[in-house]
Protein backbone atom coordinates (compact mmCIF):
# COMPACT_ATOMS: atom_id res chain seq x y z
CA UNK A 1 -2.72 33.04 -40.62
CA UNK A 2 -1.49 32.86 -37.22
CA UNK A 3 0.66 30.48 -35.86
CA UNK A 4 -0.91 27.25 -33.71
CA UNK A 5 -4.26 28.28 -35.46
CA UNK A 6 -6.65 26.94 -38.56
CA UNK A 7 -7.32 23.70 -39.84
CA UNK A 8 -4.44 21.59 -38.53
CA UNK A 9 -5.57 22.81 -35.10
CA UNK A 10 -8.75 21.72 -35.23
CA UNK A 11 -7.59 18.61 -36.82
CA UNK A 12 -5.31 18.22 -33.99
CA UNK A 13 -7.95 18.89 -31.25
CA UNK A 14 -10.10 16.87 -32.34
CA UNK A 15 -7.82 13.70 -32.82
CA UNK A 16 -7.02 14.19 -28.92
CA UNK A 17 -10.92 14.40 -28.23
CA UNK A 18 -11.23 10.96 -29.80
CA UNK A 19 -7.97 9.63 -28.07
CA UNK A 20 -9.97 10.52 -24.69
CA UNK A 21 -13.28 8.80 -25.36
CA UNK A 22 -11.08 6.31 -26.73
CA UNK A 23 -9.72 5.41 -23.54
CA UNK A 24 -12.96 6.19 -21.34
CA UNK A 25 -14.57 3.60 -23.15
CA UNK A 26 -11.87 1.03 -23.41
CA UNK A 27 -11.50 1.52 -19.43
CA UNK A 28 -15.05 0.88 -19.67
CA UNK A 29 -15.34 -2.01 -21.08
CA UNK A 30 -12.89 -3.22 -18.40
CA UNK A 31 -14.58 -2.54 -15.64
CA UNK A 32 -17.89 -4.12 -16.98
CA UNK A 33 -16.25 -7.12 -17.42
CA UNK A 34 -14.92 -7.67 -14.78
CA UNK A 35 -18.14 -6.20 -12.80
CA UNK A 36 -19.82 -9.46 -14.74
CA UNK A 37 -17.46 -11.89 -12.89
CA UNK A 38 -17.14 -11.04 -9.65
CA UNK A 39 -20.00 -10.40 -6.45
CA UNK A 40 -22.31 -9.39 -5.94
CA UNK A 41 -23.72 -9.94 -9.73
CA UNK A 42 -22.03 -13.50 -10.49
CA UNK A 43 -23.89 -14.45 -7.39
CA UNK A 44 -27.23 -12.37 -7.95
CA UNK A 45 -26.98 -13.36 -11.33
CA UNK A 46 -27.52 -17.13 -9.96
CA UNK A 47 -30.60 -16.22 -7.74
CA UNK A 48 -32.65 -13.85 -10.15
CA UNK A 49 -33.38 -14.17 -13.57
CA UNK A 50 -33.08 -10.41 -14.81
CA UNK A 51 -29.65 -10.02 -13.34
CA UNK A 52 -28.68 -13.04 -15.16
CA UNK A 53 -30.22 -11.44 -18.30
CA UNK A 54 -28.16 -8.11 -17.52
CA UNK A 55 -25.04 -10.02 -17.32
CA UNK A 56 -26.15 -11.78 -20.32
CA UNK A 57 -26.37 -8.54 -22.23
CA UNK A 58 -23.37 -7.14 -21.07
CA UNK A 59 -21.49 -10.27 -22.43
CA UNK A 60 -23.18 -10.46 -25.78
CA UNK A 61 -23.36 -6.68 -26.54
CA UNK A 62 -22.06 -3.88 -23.90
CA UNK A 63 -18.64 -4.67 -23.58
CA UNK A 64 -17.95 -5.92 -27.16
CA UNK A 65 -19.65 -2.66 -28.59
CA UNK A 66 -17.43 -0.58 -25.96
CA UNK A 67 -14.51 -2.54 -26.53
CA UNK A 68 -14.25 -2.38 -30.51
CA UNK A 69 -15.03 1.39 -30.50
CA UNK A 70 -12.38 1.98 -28.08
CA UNK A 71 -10.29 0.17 -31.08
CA UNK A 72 -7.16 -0.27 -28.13
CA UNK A 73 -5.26 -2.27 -30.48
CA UNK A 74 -2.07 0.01 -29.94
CA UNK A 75 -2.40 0.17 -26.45
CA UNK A 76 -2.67 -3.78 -26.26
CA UNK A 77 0.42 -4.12 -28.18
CA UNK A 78 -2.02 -5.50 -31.25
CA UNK A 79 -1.10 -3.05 -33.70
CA UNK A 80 1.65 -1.08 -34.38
CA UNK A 81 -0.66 1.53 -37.11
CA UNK A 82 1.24 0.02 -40.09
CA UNK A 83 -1.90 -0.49 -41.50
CA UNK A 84 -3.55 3.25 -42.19
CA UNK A 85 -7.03 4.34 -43.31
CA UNK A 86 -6.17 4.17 -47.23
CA UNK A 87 -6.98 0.84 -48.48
CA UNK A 88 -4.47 1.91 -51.44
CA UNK A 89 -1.87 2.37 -48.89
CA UNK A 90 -2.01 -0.57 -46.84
CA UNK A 91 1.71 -2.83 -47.27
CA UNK A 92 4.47 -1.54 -45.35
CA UNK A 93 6.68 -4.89 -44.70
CA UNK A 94 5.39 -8.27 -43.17
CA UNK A 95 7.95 -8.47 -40.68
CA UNK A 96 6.57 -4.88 -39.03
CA UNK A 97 2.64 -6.02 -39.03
CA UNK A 98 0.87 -7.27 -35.53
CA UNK A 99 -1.99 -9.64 -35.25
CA UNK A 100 -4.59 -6.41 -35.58
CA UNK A 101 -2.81 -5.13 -38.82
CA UNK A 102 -2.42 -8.31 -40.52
CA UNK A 103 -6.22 -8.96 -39.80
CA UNK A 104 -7.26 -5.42 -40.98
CA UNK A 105 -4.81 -6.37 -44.24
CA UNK A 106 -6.66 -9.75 -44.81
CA UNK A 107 -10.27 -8.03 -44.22
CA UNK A 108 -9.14 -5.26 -46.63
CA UNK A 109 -8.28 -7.56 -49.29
CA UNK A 110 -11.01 -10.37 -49.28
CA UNK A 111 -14.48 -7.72 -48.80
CA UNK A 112 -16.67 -10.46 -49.76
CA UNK A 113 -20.04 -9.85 -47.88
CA UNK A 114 -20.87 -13.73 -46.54
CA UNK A 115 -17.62 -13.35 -44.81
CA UNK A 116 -20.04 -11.00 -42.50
CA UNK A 117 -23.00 -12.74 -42.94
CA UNK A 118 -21.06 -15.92 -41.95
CA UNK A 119 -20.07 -13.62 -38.27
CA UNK A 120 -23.36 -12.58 -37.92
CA UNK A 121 -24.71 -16.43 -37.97
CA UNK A 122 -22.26 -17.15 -35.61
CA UNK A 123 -23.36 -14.41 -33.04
CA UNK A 124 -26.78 -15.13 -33.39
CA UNK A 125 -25.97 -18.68 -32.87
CA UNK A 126 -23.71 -18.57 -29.88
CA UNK A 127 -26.68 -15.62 -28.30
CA UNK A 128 -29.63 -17.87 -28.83
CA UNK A 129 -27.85 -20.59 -27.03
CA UNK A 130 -27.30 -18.95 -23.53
CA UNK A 131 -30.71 -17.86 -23.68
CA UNK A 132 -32.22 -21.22 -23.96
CA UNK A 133 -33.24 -23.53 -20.64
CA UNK A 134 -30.52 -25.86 -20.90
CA UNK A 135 -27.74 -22.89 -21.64
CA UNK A 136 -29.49 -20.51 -18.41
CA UNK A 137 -30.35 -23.34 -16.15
CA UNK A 138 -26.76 -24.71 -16.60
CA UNK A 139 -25.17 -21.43 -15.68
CA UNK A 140 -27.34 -21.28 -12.34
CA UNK A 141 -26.41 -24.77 -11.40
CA UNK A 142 -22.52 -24.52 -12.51
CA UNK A 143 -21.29 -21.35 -11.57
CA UNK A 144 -18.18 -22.11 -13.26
CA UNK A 145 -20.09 -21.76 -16.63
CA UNK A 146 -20.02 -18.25 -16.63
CA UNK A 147 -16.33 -18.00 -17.44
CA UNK A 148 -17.09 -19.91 -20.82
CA UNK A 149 -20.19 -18.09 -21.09
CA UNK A 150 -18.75 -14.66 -21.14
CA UNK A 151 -15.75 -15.83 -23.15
CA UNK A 152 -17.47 -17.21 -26.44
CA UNK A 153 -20.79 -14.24 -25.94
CA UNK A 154 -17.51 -11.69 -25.72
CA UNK A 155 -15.29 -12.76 -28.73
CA UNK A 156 -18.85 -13.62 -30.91
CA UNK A 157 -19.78 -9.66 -30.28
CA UNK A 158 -16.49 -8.19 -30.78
CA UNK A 159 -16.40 -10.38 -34.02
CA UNK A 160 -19.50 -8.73 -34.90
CA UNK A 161 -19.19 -5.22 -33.94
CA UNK A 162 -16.02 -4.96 -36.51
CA UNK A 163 -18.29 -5.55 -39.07
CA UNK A 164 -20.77 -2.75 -38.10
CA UNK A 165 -17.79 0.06 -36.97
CA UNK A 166 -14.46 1.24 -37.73
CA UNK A 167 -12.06 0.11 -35.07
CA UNK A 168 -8.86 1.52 -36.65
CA UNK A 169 -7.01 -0.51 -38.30
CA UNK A 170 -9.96 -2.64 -38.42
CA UNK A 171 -12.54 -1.29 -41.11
CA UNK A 172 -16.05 -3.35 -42.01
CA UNK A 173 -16.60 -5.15 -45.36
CA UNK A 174 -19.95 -4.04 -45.77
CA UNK A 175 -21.70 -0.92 -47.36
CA UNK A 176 -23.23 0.83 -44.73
CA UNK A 177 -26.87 -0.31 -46.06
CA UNK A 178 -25.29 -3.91 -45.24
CA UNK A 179 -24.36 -2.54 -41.80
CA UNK A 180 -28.28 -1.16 -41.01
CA UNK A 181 -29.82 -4.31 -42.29
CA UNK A 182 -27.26 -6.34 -40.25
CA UNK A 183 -27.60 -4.41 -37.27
CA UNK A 184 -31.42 -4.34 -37.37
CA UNK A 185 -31.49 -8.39 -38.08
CA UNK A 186 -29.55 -8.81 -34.61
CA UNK A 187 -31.26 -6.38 -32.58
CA UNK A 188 -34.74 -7.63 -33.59
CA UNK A 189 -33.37 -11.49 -33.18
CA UNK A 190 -32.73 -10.56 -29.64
CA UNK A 191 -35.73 -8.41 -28.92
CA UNK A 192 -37.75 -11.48 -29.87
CA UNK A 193 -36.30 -13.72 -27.66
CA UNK A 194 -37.01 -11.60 -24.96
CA UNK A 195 -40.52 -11.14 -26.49
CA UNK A 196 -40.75 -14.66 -26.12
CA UNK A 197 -39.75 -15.23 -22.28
CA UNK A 198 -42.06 -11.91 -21.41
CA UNK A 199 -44.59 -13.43 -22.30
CA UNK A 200 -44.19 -16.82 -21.72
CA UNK A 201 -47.08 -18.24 -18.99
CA UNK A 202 -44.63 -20.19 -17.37
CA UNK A 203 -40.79 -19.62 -16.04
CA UNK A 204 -38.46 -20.94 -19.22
CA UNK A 205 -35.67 -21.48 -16.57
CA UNK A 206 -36.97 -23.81 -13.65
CA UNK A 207 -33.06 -23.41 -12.06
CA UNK A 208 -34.39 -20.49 -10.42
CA UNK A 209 -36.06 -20.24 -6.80
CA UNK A 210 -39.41 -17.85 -7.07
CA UNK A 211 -41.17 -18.31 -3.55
CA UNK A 212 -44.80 -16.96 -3.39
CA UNK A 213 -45.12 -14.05 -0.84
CA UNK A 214 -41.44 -13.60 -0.71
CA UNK A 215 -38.36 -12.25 -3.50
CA UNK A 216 -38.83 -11.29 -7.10
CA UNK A 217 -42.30 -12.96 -8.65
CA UNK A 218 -41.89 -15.44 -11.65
CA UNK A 219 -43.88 -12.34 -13.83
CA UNK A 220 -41.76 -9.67 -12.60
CA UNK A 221 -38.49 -11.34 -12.99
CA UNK A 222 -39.75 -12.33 -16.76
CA UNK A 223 -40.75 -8.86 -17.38
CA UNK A 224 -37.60 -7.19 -16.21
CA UNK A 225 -35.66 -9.77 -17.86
CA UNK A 226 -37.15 -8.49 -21.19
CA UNK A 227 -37.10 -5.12 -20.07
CA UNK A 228 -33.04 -5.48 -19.57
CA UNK A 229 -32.39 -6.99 -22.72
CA UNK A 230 -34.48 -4.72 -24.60
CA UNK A 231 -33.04 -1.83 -23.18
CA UNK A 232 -29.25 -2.49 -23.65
CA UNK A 233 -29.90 -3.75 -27.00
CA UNK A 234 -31.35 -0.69 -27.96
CA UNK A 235 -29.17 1.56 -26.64
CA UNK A 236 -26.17 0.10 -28.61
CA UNK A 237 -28.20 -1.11 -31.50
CA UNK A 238 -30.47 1.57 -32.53
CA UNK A 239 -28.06 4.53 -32.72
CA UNK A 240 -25.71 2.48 -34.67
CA UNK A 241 -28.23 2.02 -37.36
CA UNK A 242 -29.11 5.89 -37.23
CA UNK A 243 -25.49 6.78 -37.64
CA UNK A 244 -25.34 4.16 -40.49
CA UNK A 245 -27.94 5.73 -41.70
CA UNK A 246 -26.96 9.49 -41.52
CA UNK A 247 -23.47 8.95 -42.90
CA UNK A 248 -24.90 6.73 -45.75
CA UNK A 249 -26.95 9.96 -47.16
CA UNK A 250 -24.44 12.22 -45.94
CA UNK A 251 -22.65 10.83 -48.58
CA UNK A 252 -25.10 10.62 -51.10
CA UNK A 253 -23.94 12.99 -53.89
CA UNK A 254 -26.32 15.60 -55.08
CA UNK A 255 -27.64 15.05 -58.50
CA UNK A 256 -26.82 18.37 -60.04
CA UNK A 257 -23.83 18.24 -58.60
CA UNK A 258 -22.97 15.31 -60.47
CA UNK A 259 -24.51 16.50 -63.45
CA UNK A 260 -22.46 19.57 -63.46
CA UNK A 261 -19.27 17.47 -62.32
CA UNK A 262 -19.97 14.85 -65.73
CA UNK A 263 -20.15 18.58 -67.66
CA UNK A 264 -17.06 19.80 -66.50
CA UNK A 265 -15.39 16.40 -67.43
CA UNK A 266 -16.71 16.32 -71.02
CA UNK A 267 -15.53 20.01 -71.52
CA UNK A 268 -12.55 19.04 -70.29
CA UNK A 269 -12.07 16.06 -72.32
CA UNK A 270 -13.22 18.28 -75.24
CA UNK A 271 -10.48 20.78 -74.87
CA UNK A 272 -7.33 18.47 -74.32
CA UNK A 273 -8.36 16.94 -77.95
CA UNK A 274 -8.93 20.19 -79.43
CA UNK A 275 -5.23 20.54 -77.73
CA UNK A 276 -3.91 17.59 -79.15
CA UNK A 277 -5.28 17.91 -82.99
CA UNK A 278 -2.13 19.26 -85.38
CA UNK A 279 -2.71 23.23 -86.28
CA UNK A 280 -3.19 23.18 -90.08
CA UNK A 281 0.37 24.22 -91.98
């Protein structure tokens, strides 16, 4: 085989591939953030109800999903890779584990699935309050808001998304069924509450202005609220639950492959005791 070529090329090229989206999505998730905070779409956000809805999303969602699957716990100084891939392999000493690695340890060891379930609650929780009146209408009166809004919509997603993806060293507890059902149970959760404002006959947040003849209509800013939230739910949601989904039978094993593999073991079994019996004297 020549030298620099075959399998531990490949290998190699595509760990550097990954490095690079890596960091083009971590750099990402940066600059959405702090696109959320600052003008002009803090202040639009406070004059127009869909903009407030696409910061919204961007909170709860965007940059969490961008940020975990980035997993920049090296580069923030969160994990030192102590903690590898093989949950067999996973103690090195305390004293050389970071924050990230000790939580990947702990998540490793207790896999019990209302641990999730108990994350997922929480999300839904912390979503469905800044989507109510009091939670919108206070962030258009108290601009100041939005710093605790983004803060607790942030850490709820990125608490979620580990338990959908692998961040490295941060793997999920559940099966990857668990993963589609959970994923599917928040994205729909969210749809509906934009189902709900779309259609509502009235404006759920009075904080906003709508004049008649001038700006964004009450309708229109409903419907592109929904249309926002719909969309950049979907786009992070609904390929996670196909990829779920593809890996899960990907790794289905083929029946008569597994027949064939049981064979193989019982022939094998068969001729270590033939092996082991005393020849006759």
């Amino acid at each position: 085989m020549t030298e620099g070529t075959g399998p531990g090329r490949s290998r190699a090229a595509s760990s550097s591939t990954q490095s690079i989206w890596r960091r083009v999505l971590f750099v990402c998730s940066l600059l959405l953030l702090v696109g959320c905070v600052i003008p002009p779409l803090v202040v639009l956000a406070r004059r127009y109800e869909w903009v407030e809805a696409l910061q919204f999303s961007l909170f709860a969602v965007g940059i969490p999903a961008l940020l975990v699957l980035s997993a920049p716990w090296h580069v923030l100084g969160l994990s030192n890779g102590s903690v590898t891939e093989d949950p067999d392999g996973l103690t090195p000493s305390g004293s050389t584990l970071r924050p990230a690695d000790r939580l990947a340890l702990g998540r490793r060891r207790h896999r019990e699935p209302y641990r999730a379930v108990f994350v997922a609650v929480l999300f839904l929780a912390v979503m469905v309050f800044w989507r109510t009146p009091v939670g919108v209408n206070g962030l258009v009166h108290h601009a100041s808001l939005v710093a605790l809004e983004g803060a607790t919509l942030t850490a709820a997603g990125i608490a979620l998304w580990l338990e959908l993806v692998e961040s490295l060293p941060l793997v999920p507890r559940l099966t990857r069924p668990h993963r589609i059902a959970m994923s599917a149970i928040c994205m729909w959760t969210i749809w509906v509450m934009a189902y709900l404002v779309g259609l509502s006959g009235g404006s759920w947040y009075t904080a906003f202005a709508h004049h008649a003849g001038s700006g964004v209509s009450v309708s229109a800013d409903q419907q592109l609220t929904t249309a926002v939230i719909w969309l950049i739910s979907g786009c992070a949601f609904v390929p996670l639950v196909f990829w779920n989904l593809f890996k899960w039978l990907q790794a289905e094993e083929d029946p008569d492959q597994a027949l064939h593999h049981l064979v193989r073991m019982e022939r094998t079994r068969g001729g270590a005791a033939e092996g082991s019996r005393p020849s006759p004297s």
